[in-house]
Protein backbone atom coordinates (compact mmCIF):
# COMPACT_ATOMS: atom_id res chain seq x y z
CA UNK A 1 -24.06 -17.95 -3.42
CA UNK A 2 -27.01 -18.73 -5.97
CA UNK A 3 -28.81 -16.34 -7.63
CA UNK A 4 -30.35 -14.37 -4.44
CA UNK A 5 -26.99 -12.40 -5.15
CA UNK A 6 -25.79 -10.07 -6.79
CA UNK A 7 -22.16 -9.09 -7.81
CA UNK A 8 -23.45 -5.64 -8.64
CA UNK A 9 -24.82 -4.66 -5.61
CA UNK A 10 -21.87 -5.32 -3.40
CA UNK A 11 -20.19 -1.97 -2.45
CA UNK A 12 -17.90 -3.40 0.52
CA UNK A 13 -16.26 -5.92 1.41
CA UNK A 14 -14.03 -6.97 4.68
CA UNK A 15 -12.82 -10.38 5.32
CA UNK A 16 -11.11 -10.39 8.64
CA UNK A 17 -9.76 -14.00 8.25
CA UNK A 18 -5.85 -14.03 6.52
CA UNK A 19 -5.69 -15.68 3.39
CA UNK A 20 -2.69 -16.75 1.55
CA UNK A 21 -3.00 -14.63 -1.18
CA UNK A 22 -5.61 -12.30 -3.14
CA UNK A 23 -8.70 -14.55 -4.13
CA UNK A 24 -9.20 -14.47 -8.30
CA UNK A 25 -12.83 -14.11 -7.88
CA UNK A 26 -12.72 -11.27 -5.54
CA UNK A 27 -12.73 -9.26 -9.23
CA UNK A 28 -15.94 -10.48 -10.12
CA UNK A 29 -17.54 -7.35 -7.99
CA UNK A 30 -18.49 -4.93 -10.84
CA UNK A 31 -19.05 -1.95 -7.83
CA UNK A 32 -16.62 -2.98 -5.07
CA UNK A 33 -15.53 0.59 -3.76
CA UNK A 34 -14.19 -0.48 -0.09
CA UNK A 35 -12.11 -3.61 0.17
CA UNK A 36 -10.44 -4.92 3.63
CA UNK A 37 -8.19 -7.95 2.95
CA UNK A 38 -5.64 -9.90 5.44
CA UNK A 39 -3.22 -11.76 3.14
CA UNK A 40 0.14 -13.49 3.97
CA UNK A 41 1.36 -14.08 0.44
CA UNK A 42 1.53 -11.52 -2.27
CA UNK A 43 3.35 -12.34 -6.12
CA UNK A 44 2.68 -9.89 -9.17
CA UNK A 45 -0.78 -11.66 -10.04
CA UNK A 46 -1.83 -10.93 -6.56
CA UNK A 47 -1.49 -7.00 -7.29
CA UNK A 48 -2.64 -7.20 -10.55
CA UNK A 49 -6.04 -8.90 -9.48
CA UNK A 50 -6.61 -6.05 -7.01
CA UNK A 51 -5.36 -3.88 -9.64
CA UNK A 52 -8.34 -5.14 -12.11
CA UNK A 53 -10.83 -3.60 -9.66
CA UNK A 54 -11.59 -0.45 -11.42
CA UNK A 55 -14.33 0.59 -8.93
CA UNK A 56 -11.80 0.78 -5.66
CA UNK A 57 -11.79 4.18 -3.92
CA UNK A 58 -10.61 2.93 -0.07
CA UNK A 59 -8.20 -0.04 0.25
CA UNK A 60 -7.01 -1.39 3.63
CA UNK A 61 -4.07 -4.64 3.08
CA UNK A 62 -2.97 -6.42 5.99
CA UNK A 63 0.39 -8.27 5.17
CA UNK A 64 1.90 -10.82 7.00
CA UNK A 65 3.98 -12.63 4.28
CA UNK A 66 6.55 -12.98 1.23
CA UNK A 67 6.65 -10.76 -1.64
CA UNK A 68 8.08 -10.69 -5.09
CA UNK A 69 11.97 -10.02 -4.85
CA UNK A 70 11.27 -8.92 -1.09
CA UNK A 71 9.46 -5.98 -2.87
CA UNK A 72 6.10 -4.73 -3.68
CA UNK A 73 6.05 -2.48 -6.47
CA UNK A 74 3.08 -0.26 -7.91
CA UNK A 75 3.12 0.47 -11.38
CA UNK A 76 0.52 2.82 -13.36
CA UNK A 77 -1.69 0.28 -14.34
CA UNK A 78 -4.61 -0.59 -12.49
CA UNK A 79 -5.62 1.57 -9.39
CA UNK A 80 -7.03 4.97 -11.02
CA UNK A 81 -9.98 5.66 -8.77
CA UNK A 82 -7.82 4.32 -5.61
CA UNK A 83 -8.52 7.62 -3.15
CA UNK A 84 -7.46 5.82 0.46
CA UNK A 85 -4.54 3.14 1.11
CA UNK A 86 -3.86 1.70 4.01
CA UNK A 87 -0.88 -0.70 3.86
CA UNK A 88 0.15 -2.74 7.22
CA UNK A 89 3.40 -4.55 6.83
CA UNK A 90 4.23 -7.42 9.37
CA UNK A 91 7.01 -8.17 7.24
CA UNK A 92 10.43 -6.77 8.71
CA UNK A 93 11.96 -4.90 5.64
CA UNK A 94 8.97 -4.77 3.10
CA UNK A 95 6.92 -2.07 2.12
CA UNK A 96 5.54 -0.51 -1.51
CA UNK A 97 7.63 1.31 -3.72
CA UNK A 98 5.10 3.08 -6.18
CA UNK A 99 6.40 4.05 -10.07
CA UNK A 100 5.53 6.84 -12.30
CA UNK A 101 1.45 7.31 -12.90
CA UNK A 102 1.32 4.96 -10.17
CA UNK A 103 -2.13 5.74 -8.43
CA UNK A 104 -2.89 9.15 -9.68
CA UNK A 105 -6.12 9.78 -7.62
CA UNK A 106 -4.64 8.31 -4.58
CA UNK A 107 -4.94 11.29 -1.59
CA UNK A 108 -4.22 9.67 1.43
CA UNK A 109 -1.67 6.97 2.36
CA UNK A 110 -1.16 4.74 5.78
CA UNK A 111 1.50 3.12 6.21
CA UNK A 112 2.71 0.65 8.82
CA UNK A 113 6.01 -1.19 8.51
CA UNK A 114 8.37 -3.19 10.20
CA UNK A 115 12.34 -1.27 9.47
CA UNK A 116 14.95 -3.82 9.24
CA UNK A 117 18.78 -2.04 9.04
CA UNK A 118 18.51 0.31 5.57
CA UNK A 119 19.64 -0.98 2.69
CA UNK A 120 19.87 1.55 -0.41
CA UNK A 121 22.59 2.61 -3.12
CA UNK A 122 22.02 5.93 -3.23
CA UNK A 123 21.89 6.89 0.61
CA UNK A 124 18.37 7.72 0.12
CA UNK A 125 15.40 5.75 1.59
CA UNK A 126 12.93 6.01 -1.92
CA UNK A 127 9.02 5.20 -0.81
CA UNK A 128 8.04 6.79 -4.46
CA UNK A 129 5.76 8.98 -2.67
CA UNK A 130 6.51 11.95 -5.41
CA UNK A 131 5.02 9.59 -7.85
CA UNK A 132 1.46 10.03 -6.14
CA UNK A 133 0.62 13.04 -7.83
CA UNK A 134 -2.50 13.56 -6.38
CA UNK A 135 -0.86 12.66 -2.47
CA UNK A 136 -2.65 15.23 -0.28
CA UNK A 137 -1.78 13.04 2.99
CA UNK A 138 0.79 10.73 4.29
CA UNK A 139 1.11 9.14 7.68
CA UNK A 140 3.22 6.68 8.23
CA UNK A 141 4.01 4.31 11.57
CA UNK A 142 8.06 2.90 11.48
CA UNK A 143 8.84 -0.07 13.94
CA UNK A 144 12.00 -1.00 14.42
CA UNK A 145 12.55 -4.25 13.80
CA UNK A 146 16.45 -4.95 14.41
CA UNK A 147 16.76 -1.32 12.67
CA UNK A 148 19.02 0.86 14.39
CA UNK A 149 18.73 4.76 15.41
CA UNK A 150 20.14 5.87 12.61
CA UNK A 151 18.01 3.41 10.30
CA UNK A 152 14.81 5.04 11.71
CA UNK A 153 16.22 8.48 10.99
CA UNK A 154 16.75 7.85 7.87
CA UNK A 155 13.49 6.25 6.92
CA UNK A 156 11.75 9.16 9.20
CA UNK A 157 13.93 11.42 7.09
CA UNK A 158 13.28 9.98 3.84
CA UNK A 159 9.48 10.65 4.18
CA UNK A 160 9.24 13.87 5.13
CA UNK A 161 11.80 15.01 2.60
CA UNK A 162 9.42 13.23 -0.11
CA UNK A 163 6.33 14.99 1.43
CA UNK A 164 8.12 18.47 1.80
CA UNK A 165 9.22 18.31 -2.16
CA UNK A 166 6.03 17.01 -3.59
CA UNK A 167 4.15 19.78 -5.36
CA UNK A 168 1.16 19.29 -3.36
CA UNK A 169 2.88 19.57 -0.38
CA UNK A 170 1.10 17.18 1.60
CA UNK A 171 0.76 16.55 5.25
CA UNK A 172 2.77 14.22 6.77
CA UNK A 173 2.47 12.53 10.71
CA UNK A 174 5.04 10.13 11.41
CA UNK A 175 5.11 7.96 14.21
CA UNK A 176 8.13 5.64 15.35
CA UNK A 177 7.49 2.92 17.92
């Protein structure tokens, strides 16, 4: 890139092109605050890269691929000016699961996800949502994907009964198609 360019002036950035997983010098942008990534591949170090980018406000992931233990999970590290996610799951079955202090500025959450048959050992569907303690809007789009009826219920169910719980009772649009 040479030194016509700076790291310190870039303020978005969208790569439309999948990748197989999160680049290691995508953290090298000292004032990234939007980020637009396709990837098909996420592991640990993948989340913790994007995690190192304190700047974030708005991220929009794109996932197509494998994850960690079928799982992605979102701790309280990292993340802490995240205001926007957007999270599109191609993956039948995988979606975040966020942990307490996960994402603590973190107001409004899109998700898309592919709903395989629901596997849980409690009987409840848990997204985390009541771990986003600063959650003032959820929407959330649930394809079937070899799910049944009663599958979709449940993960329909399982949302809204997060949202209607949280203290900041946030607003929740569900859509199933």
């Amino acid at each position: 890139m040479g030194s016509c360019f700076s790291t310190q002036r870039l303020r978005k950035l969208i790569i439309g092109k999948t990748l197989s997983r999160v680049p290691e010098w995508i953290s090298i942008f000292d004032n990234l605050i939007h980020l637009q990534l396709y990837i098909s591949g996420m592991e640990k170090s993948d989340i913790n890269i994007l995690k190192g980018i304190s700047t974030l406000l708005f991220l929009r992931l794109v996932f197509t691929g494998h994850a960690p233990h079928g799982r992605i999970v979102i701790d309280n590290r990292g993340f802490q000016a995240l205001k926007e996610l957007y999270l599109l799951c191609f993956v039948p079955g995988i979606w975040p699961v966020f942990e307490p202090g996960a994402m603590q500025e973190l107001q409004k959450y899109h998700l898309s996800f592919k709903l395989l048959k629901v596997h849980c050992s409690s009987g409840v569907l848990d997204f985390g949502l009541q771990h986003l303690s600063s959650l003032q809007h959820m929407s959330a789009i649930i394809v079937p994907s070899g799910a049944t009826s009663e599958d979709t219920f449940a993960a329909e169910d399982a949302i809204r009964s997060a949202t209607s719980i949280h203290p900041n009772q946030p607003t929740a649009e569900i859509f199933i198609q």
